[in-house]
Each structure stands twice: as structure tokens, then as C-alpha cells.
N, C-alpha and C. Protein backbone atom coordinates (compact mmCIF):
# COMPACT_ATOMS: atom_id res chain seq x y z
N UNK A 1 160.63 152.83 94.12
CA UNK A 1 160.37 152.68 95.54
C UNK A 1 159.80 151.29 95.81
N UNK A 2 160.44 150.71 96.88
CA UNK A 2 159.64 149.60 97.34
C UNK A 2 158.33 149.74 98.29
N UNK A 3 156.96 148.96 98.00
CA UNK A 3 156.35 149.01 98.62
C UNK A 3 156.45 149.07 100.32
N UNK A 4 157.21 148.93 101.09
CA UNK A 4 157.66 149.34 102.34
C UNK A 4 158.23 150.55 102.29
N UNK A 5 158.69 150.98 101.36
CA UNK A 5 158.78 152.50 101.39
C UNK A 5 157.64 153.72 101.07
N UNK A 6 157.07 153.04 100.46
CA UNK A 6 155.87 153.70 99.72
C UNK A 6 155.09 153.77 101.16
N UNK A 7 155.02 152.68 102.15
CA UNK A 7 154.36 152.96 103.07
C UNK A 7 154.76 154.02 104.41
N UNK A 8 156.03 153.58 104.31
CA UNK A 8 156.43 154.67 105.05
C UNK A 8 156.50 155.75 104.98
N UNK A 9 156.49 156.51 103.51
CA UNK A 9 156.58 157.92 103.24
C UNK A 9 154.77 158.80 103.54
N UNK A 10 153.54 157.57 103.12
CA UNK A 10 152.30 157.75 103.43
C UNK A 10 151.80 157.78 105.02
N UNK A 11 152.55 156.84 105.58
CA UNK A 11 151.81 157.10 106.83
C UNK A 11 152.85 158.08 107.70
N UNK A 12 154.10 158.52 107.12
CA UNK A 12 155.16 159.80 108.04
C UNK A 12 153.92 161.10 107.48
N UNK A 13 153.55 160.82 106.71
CA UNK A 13 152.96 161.88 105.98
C UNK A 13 151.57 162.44 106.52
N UNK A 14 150.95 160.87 106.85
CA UNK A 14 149.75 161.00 107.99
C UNK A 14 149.80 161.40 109.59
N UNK A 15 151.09 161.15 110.01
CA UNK A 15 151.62 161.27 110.88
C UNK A 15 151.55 162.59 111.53
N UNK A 16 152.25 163.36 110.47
CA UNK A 16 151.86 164.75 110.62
C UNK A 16 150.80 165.88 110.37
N UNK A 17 149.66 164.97 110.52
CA UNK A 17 148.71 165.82 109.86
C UNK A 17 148.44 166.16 111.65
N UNK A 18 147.55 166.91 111.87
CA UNK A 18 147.21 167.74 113.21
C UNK A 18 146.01 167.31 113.12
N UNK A 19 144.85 166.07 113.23
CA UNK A 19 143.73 166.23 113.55
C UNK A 19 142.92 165.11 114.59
N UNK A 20 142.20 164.39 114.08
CA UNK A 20 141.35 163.47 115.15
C UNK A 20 142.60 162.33 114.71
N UNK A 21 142.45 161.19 115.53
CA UNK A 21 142.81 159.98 115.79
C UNK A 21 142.87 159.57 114.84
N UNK A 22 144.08 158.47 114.54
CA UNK A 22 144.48 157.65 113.15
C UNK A 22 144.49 156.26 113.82
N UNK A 23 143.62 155.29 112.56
CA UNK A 23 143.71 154.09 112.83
C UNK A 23 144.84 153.24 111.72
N UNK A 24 145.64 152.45 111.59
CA UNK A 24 146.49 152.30 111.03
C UNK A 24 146.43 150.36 110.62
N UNK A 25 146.92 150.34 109.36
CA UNK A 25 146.48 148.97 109.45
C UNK A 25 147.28 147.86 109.64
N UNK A 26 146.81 146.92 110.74
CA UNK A 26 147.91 146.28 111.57
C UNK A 26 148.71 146.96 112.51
N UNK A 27 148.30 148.06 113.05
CA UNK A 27 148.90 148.46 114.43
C UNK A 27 147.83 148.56 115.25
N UNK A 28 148.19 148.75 116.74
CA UNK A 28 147.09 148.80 117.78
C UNK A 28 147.07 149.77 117.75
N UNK A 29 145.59 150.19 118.59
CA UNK A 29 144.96 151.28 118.27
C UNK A 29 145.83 152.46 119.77
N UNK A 30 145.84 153.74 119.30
CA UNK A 30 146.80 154.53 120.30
C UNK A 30 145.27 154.69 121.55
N UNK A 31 146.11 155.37 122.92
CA UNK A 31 145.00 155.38 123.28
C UNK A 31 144.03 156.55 123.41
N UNK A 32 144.26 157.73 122.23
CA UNK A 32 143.33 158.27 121.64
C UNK A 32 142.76 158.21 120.73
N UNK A 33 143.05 157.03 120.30
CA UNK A 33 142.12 156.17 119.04
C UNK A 33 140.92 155.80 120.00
N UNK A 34 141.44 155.00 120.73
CA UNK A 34 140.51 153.87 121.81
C UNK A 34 139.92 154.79 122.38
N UNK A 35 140.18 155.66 122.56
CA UNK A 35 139.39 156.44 123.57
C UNK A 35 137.66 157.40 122.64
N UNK A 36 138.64 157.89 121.19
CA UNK A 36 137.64 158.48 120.17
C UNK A 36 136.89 156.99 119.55
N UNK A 37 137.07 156.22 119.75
CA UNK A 37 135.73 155.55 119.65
C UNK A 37 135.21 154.60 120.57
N UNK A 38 135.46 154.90 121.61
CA UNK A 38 134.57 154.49 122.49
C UNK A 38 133.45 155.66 122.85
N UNK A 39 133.85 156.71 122.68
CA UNK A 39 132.94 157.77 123.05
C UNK A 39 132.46 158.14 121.92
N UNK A 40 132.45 157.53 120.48
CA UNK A 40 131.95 157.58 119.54
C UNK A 40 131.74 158.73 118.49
N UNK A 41 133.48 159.51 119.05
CA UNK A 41 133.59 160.65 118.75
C UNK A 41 134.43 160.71 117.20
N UNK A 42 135.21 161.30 116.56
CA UNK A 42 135.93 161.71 115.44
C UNK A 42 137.49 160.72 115.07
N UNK A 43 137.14 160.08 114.62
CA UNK A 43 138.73 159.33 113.94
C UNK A 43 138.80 158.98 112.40
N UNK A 44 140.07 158.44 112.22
CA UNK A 44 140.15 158.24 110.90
C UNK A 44 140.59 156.97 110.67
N UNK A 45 140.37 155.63 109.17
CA UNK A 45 140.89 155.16 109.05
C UNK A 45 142.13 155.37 107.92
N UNK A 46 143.32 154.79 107.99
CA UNK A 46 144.00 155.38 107.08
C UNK A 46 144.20 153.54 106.61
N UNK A 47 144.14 153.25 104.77
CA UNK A 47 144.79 152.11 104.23
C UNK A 47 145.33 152.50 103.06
N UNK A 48 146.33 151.57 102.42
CA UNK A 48 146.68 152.33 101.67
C UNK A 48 147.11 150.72 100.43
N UNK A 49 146.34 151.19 99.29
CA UNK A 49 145.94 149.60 98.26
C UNK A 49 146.51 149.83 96.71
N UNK A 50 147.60 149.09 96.59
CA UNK A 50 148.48 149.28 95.77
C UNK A 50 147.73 148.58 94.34
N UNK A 51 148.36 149.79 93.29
CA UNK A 51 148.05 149.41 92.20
C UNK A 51 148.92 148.73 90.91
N UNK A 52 148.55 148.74 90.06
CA UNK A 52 149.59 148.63 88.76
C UNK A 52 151.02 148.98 88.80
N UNK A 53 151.77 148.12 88.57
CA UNK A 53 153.28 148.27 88.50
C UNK A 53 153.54 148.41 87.02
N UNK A 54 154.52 149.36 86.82
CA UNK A 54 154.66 149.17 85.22
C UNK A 54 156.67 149.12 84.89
N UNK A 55 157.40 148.95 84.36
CA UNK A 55 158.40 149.43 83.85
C UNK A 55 158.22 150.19 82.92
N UNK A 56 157.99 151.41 82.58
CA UNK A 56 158.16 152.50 81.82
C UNK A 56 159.27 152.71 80.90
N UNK A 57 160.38 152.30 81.52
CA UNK A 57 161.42 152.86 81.08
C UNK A 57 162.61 151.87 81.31
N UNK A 58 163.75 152.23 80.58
CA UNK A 58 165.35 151.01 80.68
C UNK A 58 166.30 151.58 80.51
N UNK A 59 167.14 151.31 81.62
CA UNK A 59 168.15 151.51 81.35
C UNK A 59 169.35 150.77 81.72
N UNK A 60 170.22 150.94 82.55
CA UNK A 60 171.18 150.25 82.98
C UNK A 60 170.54 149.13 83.74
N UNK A 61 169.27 149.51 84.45
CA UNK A 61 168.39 148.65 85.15
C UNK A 61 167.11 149.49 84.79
N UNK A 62 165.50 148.22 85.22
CA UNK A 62 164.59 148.95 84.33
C UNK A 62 164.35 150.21 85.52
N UNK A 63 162.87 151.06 85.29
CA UNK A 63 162.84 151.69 86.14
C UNK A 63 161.17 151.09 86.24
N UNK A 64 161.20 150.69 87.67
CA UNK A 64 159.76 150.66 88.17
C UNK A 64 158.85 152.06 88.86
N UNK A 65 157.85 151.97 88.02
CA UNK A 65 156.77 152.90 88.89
C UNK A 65 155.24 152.32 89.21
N UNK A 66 154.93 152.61 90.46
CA UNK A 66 154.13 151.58 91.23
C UNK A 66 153.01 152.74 91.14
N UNK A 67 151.66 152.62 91.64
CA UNK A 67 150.51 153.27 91.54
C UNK A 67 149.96 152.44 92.67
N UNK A 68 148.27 153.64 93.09
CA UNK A 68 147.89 153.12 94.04
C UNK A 68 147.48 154.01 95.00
N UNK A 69 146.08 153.91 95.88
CA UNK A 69 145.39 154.81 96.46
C UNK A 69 145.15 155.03 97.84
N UNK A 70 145.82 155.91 98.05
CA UNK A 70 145.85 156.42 99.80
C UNK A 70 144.43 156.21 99.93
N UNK A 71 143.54 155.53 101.27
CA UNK A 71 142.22 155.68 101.29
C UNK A 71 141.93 155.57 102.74
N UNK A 72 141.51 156.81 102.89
CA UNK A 72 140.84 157.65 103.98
C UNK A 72 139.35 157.43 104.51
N UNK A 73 139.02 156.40 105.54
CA UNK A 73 137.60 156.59 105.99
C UNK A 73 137.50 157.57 107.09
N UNK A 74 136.30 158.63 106.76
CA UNK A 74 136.57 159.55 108.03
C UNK A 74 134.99 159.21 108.87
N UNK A 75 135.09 158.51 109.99
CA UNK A 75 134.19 158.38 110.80
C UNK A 75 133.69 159.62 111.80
N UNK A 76 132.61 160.05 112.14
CA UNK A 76 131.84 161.18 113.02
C UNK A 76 130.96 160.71 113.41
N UNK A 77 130.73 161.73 114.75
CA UNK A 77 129.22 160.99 115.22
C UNK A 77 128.16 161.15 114.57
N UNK A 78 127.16 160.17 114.67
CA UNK A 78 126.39 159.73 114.56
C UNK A 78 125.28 161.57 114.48
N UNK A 79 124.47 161.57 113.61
CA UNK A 79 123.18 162.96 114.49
C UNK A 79 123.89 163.90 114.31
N UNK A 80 125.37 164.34 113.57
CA UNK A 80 125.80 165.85 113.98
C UNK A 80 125.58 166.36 112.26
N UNK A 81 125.11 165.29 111.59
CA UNK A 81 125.22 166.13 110.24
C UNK A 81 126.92 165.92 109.53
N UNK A 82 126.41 166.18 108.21
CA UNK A 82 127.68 165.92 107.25
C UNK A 82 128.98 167.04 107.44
N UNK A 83 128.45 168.14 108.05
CA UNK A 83 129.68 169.08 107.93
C UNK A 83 130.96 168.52 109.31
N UNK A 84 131.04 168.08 110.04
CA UNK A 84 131.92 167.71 110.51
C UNK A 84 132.66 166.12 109.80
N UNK A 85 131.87 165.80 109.08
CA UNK A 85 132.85 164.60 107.99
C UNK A 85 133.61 165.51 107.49
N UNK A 86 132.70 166.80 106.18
CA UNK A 86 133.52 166.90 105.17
C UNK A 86 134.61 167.98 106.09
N UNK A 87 134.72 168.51 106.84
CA UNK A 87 135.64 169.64 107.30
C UNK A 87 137.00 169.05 107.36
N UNK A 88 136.57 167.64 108.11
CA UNK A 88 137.82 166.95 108.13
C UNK A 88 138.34 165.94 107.27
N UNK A 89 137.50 165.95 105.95
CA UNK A 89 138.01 165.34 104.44
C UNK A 89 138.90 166.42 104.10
N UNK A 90 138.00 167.83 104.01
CA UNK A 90 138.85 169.08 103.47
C UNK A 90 140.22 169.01 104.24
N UNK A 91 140.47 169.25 105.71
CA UNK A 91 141.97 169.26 106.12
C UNK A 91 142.79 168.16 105.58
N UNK A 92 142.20 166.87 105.48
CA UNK A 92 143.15 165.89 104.65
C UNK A 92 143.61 166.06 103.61
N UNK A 93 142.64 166.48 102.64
CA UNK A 93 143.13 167.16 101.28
C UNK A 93 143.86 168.18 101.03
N UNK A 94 143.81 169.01 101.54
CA UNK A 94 144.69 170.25 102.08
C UNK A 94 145.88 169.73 102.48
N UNK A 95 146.01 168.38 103.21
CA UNK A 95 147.31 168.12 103.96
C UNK A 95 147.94 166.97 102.93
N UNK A 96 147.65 166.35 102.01
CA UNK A 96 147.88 165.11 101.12
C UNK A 96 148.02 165.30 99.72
N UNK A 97 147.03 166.06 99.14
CA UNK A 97 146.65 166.47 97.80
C UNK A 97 148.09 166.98 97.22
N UNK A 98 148.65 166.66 96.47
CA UNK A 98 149.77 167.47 95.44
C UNK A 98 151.37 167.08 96.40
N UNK A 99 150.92 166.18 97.50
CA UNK A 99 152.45 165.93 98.32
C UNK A 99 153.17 165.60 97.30
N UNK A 100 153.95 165.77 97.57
CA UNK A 100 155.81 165.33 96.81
C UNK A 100 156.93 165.10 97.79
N UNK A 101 157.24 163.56 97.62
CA UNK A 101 158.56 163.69 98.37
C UNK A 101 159.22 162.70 97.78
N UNK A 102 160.28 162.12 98.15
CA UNK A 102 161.56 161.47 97.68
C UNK A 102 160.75 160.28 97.13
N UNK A 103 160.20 160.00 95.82
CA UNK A 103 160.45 159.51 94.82
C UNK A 103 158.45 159.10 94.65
N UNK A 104 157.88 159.53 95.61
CA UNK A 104 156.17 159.50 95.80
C UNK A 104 155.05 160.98 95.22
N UNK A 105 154.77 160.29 94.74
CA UNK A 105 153.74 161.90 94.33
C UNK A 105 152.32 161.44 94.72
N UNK A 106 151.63 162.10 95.48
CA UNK A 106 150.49 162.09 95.75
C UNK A 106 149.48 163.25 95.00
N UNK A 107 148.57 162.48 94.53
CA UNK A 107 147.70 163.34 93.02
C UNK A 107 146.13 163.69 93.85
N UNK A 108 145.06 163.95 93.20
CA UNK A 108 144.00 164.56 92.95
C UNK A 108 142.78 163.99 93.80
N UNK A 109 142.44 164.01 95.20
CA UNK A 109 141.51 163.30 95.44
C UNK A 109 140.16 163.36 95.40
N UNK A 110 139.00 162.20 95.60
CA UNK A 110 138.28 161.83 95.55
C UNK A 110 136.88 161.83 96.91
N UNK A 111 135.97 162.54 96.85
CA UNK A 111 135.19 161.81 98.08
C UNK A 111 133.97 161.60 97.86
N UNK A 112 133.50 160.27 98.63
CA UNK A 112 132.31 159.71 98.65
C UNK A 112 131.74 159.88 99.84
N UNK A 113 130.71 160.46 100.02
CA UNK A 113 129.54 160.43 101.21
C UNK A 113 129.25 159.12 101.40
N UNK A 114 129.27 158.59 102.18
CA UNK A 114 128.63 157.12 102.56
C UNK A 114 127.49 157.24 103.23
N UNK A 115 127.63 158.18 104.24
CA UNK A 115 126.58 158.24 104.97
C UNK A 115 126.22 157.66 106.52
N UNK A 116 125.14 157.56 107.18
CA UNK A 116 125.42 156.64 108.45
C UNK A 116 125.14 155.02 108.66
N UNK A 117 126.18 154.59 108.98
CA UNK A 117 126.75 153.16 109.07
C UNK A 117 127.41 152.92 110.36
N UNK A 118 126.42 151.91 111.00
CA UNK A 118 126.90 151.36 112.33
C UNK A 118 128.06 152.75 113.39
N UNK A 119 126.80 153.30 113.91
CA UNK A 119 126.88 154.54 114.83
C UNK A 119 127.31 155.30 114.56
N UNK A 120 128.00 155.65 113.53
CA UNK A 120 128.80 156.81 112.92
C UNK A 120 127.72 157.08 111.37
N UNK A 121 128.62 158.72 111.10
CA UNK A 121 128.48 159.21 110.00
C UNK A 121 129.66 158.98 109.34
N UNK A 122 129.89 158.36 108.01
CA UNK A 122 131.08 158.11 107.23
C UNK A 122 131.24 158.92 105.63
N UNK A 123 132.47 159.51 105.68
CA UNK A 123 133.10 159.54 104.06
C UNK A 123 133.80 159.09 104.14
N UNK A 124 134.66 158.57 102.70
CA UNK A 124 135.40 158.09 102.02
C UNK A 124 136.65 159.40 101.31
N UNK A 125 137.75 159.01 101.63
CA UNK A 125 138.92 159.73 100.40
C UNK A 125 139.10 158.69 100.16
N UNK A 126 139.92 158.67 98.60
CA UNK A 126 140.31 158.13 97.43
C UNK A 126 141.27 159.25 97.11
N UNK A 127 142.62 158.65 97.45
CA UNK A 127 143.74 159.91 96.93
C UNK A 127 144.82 158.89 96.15
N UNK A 128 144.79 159.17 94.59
CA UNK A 128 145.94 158.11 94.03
C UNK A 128 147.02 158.54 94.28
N UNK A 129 148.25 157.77 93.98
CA UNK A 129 149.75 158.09 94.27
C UNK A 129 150.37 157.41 93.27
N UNK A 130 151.15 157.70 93.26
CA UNK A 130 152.44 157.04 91.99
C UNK A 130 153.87 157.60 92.20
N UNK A 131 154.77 156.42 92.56
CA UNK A 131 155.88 156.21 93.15
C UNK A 131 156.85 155.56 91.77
N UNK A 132 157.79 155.85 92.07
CA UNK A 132 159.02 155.27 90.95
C UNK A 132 160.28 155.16 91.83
């Protein structure tokens, strides 16, 4: 897979998830993005930071498989407490964790409490992937 594909299969994938606002990197913000943080309510950032390329394998041509980690900041307000971060880490994971599609596997994720940072409450996903 080429990295433009790799992106496209991650964010069709985010696309369909059903929850708060997605921020996307290098697009403008929708205007229920703009709107969930101006009122300093529930969104997400979605980036996605490519890893190790390897050729594994040869044949007629080699075969590339690319690596690399879907990463999810989930912003909340500020004062409501951690359970509205993690509820909506859990639906991501639920919605990402073990994906499979045309030539992308999305594996085992990761979360970090960050905590509160500039008006919000923040976690972190860390979801690796590996594409061929």
C-alpha cells in the first residue's frame, strides 16, 4: 500500500465511527468541529505517523510492508472528570482495534491519561497498523 492509501483507508475508517467531532490533519475544521470547541465541548484529534518500511519478502517484485500508528487525542471538558475521556477512547477501540481491510490491519491499542491541558481534559490512543 502506498502511504496515500494507507491514509485513506484510516481516515474512511474514522469517518465512520458515530461520535464527537473529528479534527483531521490539514483539513479545515467541519462546522461541528468549530462549533465543539468553541463551547469547549467533546472532539477528537485524529493523526496518523508512519513507521518502518521493510521488504520482507521477493518476488517477481519485492513486497513492501509499511508500519505505523493511528493516534487519537481525545479532548473533554475541562471539571467533568476522566470518565467521559475514557468512554470515548473505549468506542474508538471498539471501532479500530482488530480492523482489517484491503491490504491494512489495524492491531492492539494503547492509552495514556494525560490529563488537564489548556481547558480540556485529554487522553491519548496509540493504535499500530501494518499495511503491505
Amino acid at each position: 500500500m502506498t502511504f496515500e492509501q494507507i491514509r485513506l483507508a484510516i481516515e474512511s475508517r474514522m469517518a465512520a465511527w458515530d461520535g464527537v467531532p473529528v479534527a483531521y490533519d490539514s483539513v479545515p475544521n467541519s462546522p461541528a468541529l468549530t462549533q465543539a470547541m468553541t463551547a469547549k465541548s467533546s472532539w477528537v484529534r485524529l493523526s496518523i505517523n508512519h513507521g518502518d518500511s521493510s521488504a520482507p519478502y521477493k518476488g517477481s517484485e519485492p513486497g513492501i510492508r509499511r508500519t505505523g500508528l493511528v493516534q487519537l487525542q481525545i479532548f473533554t471538558p475541562l471539571n467533568s472528570g476522566s470518565r467521559p475521556a475514557a468512554d470515548i477512547a473505549d468506542s474508538l477501540v471498539r471501532h479500530f482495534q482488530f480492523y482489517r481491510t484491503d491490504g491494512i490491519e489495524i492491531l492492539t491499542a494503547s492509552a495514556q491519561r494525560i490529563g488537564p491541558e489548556d481547558d480540556y481534559y485529554r487522553y491519548n490512543l496509540s493504535i499500530p497498523f501494518r499495511a503491505g
